[in-house]
Protein backbone atom coordinates (compact mmCIF):
# COMPACT_ATOMS: atom_id res chain seq x y z
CA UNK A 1 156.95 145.58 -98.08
CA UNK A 2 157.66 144.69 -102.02
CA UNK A 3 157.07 148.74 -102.67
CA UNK A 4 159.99 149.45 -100.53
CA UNK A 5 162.74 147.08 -101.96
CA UNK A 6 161.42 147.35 -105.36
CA UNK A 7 164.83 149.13 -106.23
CA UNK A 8 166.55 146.26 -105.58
CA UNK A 9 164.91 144.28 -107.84
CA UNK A 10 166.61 144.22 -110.80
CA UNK A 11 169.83 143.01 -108.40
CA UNK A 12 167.56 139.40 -107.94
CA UNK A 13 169.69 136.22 -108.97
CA UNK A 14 169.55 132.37 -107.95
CA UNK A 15 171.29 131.09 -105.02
CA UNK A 16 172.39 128.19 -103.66
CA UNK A 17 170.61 127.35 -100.30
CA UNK A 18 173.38 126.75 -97.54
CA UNK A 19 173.55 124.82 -94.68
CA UNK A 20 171.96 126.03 -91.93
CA UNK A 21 174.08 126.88 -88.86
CA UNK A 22 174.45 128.76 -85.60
CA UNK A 23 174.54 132.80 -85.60
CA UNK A 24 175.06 134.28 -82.13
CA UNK A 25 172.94 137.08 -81.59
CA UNK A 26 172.99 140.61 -79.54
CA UNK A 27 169.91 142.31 -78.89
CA UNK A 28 168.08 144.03 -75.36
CA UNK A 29 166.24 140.97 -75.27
CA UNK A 30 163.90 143.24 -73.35
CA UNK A 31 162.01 145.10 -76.10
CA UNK A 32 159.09 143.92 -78.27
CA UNK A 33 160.97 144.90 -81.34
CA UNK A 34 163.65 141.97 -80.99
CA UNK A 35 161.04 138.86 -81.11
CA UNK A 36 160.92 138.70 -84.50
CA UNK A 37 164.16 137.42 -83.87
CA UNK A 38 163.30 134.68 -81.64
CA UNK A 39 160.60 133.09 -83.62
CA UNK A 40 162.50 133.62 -86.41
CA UNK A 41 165.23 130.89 -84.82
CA UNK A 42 163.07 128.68 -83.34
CA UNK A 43 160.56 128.26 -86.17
CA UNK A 44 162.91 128.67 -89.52
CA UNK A 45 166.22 127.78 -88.80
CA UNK A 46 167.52 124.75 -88.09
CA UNK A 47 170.06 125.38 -85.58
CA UNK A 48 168.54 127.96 -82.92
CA UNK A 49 170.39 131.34 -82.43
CA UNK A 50 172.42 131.70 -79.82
CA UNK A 51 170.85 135.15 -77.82
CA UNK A 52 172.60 137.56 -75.92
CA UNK A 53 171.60 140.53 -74.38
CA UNK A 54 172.81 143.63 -75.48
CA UNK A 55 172.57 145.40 -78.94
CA UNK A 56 175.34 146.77 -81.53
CA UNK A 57 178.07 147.60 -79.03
CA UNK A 58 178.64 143.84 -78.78
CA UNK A 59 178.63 143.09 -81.79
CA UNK A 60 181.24 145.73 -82.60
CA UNK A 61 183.53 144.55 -79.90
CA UNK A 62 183.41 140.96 -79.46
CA UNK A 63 184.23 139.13 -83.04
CA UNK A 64 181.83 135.84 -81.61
CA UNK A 65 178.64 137.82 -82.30
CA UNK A 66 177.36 137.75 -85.99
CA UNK A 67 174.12 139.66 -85.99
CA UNK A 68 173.06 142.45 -83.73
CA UNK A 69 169.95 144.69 -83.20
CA UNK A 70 169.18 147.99 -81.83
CA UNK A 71 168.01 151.64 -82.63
CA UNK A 72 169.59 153.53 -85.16
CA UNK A 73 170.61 155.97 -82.49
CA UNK A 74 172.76 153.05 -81.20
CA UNK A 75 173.90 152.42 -84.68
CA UNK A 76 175.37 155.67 -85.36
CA UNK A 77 176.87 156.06 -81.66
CA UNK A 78 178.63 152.94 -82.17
CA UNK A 79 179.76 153.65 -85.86
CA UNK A 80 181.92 156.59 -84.39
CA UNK A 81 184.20 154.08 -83.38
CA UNK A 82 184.30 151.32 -84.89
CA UNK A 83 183.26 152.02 -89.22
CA UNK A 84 182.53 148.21 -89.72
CA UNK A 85 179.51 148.33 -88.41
CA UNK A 86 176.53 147.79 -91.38
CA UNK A 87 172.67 147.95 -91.56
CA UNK A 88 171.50 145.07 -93.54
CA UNK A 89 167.66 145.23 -92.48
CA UNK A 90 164.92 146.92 -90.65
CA UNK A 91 163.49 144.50 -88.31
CA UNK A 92 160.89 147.37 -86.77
CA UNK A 93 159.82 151.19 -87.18
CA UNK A 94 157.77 152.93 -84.45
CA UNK A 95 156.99 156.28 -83.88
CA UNK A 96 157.30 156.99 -80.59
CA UNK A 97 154.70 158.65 -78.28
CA UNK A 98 154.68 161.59 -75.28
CA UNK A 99 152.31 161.90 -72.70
CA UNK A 100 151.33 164.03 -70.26
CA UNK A 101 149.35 165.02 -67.64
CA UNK A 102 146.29 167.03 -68.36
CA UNK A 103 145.87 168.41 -64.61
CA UNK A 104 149.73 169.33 -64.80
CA UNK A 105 148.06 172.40 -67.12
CA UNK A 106 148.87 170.54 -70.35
CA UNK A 107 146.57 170.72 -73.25
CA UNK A 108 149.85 171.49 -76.11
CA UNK A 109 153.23 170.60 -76.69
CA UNK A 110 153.76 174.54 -76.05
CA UNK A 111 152.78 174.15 -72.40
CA UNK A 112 155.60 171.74 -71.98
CA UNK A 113 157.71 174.97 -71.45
CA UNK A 114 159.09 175.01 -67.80
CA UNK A 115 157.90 171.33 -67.13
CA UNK A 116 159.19 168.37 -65.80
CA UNK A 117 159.76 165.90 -68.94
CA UNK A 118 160.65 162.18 -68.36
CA UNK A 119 162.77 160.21 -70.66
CA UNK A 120 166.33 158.71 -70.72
CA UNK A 121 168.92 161.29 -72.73
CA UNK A 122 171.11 159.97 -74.98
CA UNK A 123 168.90 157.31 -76.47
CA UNK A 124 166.04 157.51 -78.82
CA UNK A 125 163.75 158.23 -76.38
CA UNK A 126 165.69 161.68 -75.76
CA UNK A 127 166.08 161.97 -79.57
CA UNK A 128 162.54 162.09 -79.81
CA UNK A 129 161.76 164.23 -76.82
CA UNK A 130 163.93 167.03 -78.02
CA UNK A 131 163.05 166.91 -82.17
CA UNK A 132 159.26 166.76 -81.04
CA UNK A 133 159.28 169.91 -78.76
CA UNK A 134 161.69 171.71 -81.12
CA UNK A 135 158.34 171.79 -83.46
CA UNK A 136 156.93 173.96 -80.95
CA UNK A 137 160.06 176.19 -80.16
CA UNK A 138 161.24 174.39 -77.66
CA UNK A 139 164.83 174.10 -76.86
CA UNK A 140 166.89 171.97 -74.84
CA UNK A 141 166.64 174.26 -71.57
CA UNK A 142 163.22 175.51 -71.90
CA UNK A 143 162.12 172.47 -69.93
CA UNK A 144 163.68 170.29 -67.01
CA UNK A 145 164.55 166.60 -68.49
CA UNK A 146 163.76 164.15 -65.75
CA UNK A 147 165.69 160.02 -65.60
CA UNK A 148 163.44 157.46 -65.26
CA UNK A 149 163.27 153.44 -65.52
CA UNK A 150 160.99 151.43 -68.00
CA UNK A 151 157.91 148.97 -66.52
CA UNK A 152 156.71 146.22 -68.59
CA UNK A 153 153.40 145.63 -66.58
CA UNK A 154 151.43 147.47 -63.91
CA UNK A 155 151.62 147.80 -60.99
CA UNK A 156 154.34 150.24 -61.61
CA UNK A 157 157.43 150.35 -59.53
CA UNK A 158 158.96 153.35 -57.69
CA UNK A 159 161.19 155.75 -60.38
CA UNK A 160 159.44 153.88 -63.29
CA UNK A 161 158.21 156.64 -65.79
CA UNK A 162 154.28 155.74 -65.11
CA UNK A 163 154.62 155.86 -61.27
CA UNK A 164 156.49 158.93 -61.74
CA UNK A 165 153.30 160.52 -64.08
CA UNK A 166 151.32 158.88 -61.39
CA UNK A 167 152.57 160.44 -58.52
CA UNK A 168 152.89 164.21 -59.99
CA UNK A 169 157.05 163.94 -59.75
CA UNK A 170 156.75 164.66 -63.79
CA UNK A 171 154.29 166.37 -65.98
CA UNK A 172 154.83 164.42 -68.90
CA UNK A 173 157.26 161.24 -70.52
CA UNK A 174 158.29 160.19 -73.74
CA UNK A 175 160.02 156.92 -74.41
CA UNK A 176 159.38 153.41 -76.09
CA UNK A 177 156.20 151.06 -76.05
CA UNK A 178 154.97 149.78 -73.48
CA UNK A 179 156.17 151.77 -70.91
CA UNK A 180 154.30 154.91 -72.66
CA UNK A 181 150.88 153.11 -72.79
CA UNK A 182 151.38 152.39 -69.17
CA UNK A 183 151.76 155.79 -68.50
CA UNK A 184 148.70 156.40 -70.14
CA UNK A 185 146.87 153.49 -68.34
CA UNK A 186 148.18 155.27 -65.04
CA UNK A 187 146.35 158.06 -65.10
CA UNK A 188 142.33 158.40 -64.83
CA UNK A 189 140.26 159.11 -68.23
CA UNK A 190 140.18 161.74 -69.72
CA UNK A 191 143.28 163.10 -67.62
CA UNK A 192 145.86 162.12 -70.34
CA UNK A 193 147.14 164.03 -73.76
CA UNK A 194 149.17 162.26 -76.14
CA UNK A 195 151.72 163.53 -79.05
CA UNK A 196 152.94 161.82 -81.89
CA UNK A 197 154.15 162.55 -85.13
CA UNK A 198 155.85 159.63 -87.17
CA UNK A 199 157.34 162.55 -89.76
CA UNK A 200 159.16 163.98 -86.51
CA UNK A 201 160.78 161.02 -85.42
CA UNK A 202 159.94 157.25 -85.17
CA UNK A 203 162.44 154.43 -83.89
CA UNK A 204 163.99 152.68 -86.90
CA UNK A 205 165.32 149.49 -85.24
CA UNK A 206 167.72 147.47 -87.51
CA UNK A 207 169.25 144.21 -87.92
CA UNK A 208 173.46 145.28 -88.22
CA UNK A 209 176.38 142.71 -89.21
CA UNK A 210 180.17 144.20 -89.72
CA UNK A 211 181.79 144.49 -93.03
CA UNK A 212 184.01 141.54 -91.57
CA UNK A 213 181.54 138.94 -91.34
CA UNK A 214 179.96 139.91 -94.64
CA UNK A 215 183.01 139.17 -96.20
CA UNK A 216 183.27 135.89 -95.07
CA UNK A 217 181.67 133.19 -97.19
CA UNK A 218 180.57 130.92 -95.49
CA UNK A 219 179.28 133.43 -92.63
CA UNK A 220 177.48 135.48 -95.08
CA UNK A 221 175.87 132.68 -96.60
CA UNK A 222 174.69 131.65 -92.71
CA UNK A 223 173.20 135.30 -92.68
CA UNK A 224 171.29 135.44 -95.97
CA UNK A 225 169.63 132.18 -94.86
CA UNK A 226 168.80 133.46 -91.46
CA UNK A 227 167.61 137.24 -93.27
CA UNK A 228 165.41 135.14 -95.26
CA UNK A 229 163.24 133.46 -93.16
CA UNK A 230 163.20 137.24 -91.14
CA UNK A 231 161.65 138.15 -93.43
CA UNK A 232 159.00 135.54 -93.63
CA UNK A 233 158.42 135.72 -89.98
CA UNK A 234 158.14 139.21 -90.06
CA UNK A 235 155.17 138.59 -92.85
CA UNK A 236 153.29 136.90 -89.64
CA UNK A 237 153.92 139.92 -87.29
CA UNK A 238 152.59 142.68 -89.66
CA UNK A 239 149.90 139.95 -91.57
CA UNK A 240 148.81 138.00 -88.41
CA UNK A 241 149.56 139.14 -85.30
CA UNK A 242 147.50 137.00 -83.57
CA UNK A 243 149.47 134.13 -83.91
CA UNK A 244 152.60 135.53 -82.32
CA UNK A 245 150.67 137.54 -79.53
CA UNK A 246 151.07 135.12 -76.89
CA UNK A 247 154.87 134.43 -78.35
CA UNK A 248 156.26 138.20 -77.84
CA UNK A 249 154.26 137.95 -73.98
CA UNK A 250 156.30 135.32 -72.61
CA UNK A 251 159.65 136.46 -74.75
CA UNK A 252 159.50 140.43 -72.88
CA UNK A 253 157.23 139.05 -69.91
CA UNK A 254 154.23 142.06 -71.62
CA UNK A 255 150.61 140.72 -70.95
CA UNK A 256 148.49 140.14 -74.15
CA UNK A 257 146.26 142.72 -73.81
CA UNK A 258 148.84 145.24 -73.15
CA UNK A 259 151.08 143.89 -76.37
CA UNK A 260 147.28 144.70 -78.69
CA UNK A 261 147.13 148.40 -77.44
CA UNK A 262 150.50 148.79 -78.15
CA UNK A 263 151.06 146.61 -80.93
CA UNK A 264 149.19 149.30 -84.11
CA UNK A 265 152.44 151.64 -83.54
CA UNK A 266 154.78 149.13 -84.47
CA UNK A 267 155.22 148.60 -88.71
CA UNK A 268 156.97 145.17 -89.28
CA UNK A 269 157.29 145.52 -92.73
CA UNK A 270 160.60 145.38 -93.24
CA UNK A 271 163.23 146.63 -96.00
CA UNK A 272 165.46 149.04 -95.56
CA UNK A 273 163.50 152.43 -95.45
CA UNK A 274 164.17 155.18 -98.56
CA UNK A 275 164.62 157.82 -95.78
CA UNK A 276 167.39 155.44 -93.84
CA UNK A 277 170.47 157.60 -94.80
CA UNK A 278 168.73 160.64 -94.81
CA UNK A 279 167.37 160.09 -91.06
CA UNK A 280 171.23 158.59 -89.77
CA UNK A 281 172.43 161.83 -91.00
CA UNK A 282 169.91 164.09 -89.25
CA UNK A 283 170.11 162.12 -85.67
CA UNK A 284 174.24 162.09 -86.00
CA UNK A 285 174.15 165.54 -85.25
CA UNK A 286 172.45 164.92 -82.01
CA UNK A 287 174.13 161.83 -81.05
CA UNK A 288 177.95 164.03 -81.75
CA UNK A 289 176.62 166.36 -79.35
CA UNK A 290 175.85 164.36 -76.13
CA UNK A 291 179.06 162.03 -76.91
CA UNK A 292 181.10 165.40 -77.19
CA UNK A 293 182.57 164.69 -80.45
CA UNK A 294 182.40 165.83 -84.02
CA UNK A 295 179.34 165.13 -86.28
CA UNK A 296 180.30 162.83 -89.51
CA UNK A 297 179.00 163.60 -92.44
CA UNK A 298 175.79 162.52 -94.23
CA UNK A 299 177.91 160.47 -96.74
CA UNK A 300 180.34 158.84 -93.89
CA UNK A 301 177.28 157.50 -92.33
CA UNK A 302 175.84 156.07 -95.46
CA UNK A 303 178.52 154.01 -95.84
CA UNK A 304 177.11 152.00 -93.05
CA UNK A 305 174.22 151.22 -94.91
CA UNK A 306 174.68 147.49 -96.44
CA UNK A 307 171.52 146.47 -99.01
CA UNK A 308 173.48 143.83 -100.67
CA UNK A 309 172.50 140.73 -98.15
CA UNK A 310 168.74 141.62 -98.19
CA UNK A 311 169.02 141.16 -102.10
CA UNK A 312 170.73 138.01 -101.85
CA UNK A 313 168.12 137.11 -98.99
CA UNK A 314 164.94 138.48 -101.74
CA UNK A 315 166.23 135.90 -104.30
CA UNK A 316 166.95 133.18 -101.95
CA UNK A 317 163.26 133.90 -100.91
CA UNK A 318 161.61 133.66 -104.77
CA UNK A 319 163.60 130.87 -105.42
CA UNK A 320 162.25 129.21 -102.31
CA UNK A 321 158.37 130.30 -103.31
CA UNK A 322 158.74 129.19 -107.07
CA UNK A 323 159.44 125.98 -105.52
CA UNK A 324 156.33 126.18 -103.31
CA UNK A 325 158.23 125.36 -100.15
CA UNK A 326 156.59 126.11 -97.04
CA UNK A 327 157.12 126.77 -93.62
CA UNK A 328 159.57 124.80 -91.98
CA UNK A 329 163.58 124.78 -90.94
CA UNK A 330 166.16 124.93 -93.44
CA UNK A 331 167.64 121.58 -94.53
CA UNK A 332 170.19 122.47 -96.24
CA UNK A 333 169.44 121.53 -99.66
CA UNK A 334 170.02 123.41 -103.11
């Protein structure tokens, strides 16, 4: 993770540890990528979060939440409207996955053309469907797009993308973890092909304040303190997974076993990624199209890029190891 905020370096100064206090919270509390969250509050900070499900879109709206979480598709549809929306961290990055169904005549992407193709438009999931058959020639149109619900653990229910493979009422799916493995699980051995490529897309879900609640104090302060010890739980996820396994099962109801097969497409190292603006500008272009509006430019949508907290957070954290302080909630103390 160091390699990655190395450029921030030189930024590093000494802070004075705050008082530890609530945050409220919005994130699909759902997904496997928000736990890092949740452990985060219960095992660093001293007051526990206050969670509430949703993602950026509350945030934006209701001036109660502090912090909020979601896909950078999310980000940037949100951003449209209201510009004081920022990126301070990346919690999670994931390339997403297709699969499909080998007796469905499927042995390429290319065969794809004319299929049936599960996902949910709109979202990352349909992000990724259309950049990855693109790569092939594909366009939007060349196959049939098909709606679909996510399942956390089989038995899968009726309209859930892995019943759906299942059942022959779609030839292939692409959307998050671990509704794809289950998809793959559905099917008998050997009757499954899977795509990926992380340079085509992967999910590049982000911790987000507003430029309002950065520029308060004592709020930011609360924030640097809680991006902190993120980052140290994080460290556990990507180091040790094995300690949290059993955590993220009962936080998204996903059996252990299920979370391991899943768990070596998910990077939880952290940082902001190099590529960050680079990718928000690419995916604008998609989201402007299925919100019917006009694509903002690569530099607009920079601007909601925000690395100044995870530097304050980076020396709050080497003051806190030159000190040799463990694990533990925040007191408070300078």
């Amino acid at each position: 993770m160091m390699a990655r905020l190395s450029f921030l370096l030189p930024l590093l100064g000494l802070l004075t540890v705050p008082a530890a206090a609530v945050l409220t919270i919005s994130a699909a509390l759902n997904v496997i990528e928000y736990v890092p969250l949740l452990t985060t509050s219960e095992d660093y900070y001293n007051s526990s979060a206050i969670f509430v499900n949703g993602g950026v879109a509350p945030l934006v709206r209701n001036s109660s939440i502090d912090l909020g979480a979601n896909a950078e598709t999310q980000a940037l549809r949100n951003y449209a409207n209201n510009t004081s929306l920022r990126i301070i961290w990346n919690i999670a990055e994931v390339p997403y996955r297709l699969v499909a169904n080998r007796a469905a005549g499927i042995s390429s992407l290319s065969d794809l053309k004319g299929k049936r193709v599960g996902t949910i438009n709109g979202t990352s999931a349909g992000y990724f469907v259309e950049q990855l058959l693109k790569t092939v020639g594909l366009e939007y149109g060349d196959y049939q797009t098909i709606a679909g619900n996510i399942c956390h653990e089989a038995p899968c229910g009726n309209r859930t993308f892995p019943d759906m493979l299942a059942r022959g009422e779609i030839d292939a799916f692409g959307i998050w973890e671990p509704t794809l493995q289950l998809g793959i699980d559905a099917l008998p051995a050997g009757q499954t092909v899977v795509f990926q490529d992380r340079k085509v897309y992967r999910e590049i879900y982000n911790l987000h304040s507003t430029k309002e609640k950065l520029a308060d104090k004592k709020k930011r302060k609360e924030i640097v303190v809680f991006l902190k010890n993120l980052i140290k739980a994080q460290r556990v996820f990507e180091e040790e997974p094995e300690k949290v396994y059993a955590r993220v099962s009962a936080a998204v109801n996903v059996s252990v076993p299920l979370l391991k097969k899943v768990w070596r497409v998910h990077d939880w190292s952290g940082g902001i990624p190099e590529d960050l603006v680079d990718v928000l500008g690419e995916e604008e272009k998609y989201i402007a199209r299925v919100d019917n509006r006009t694509a903002s430019s690569r530099e607009h949508v920079a601007k909601m890029v925000d690395g100044s907290v995870l530097v304050e957070a980076l020396a709050l954290l080497k003051k806190e190891e030159r000190r040799g302080e463990g694990h533990g909630k925040e007191r408070g103390r300078d």
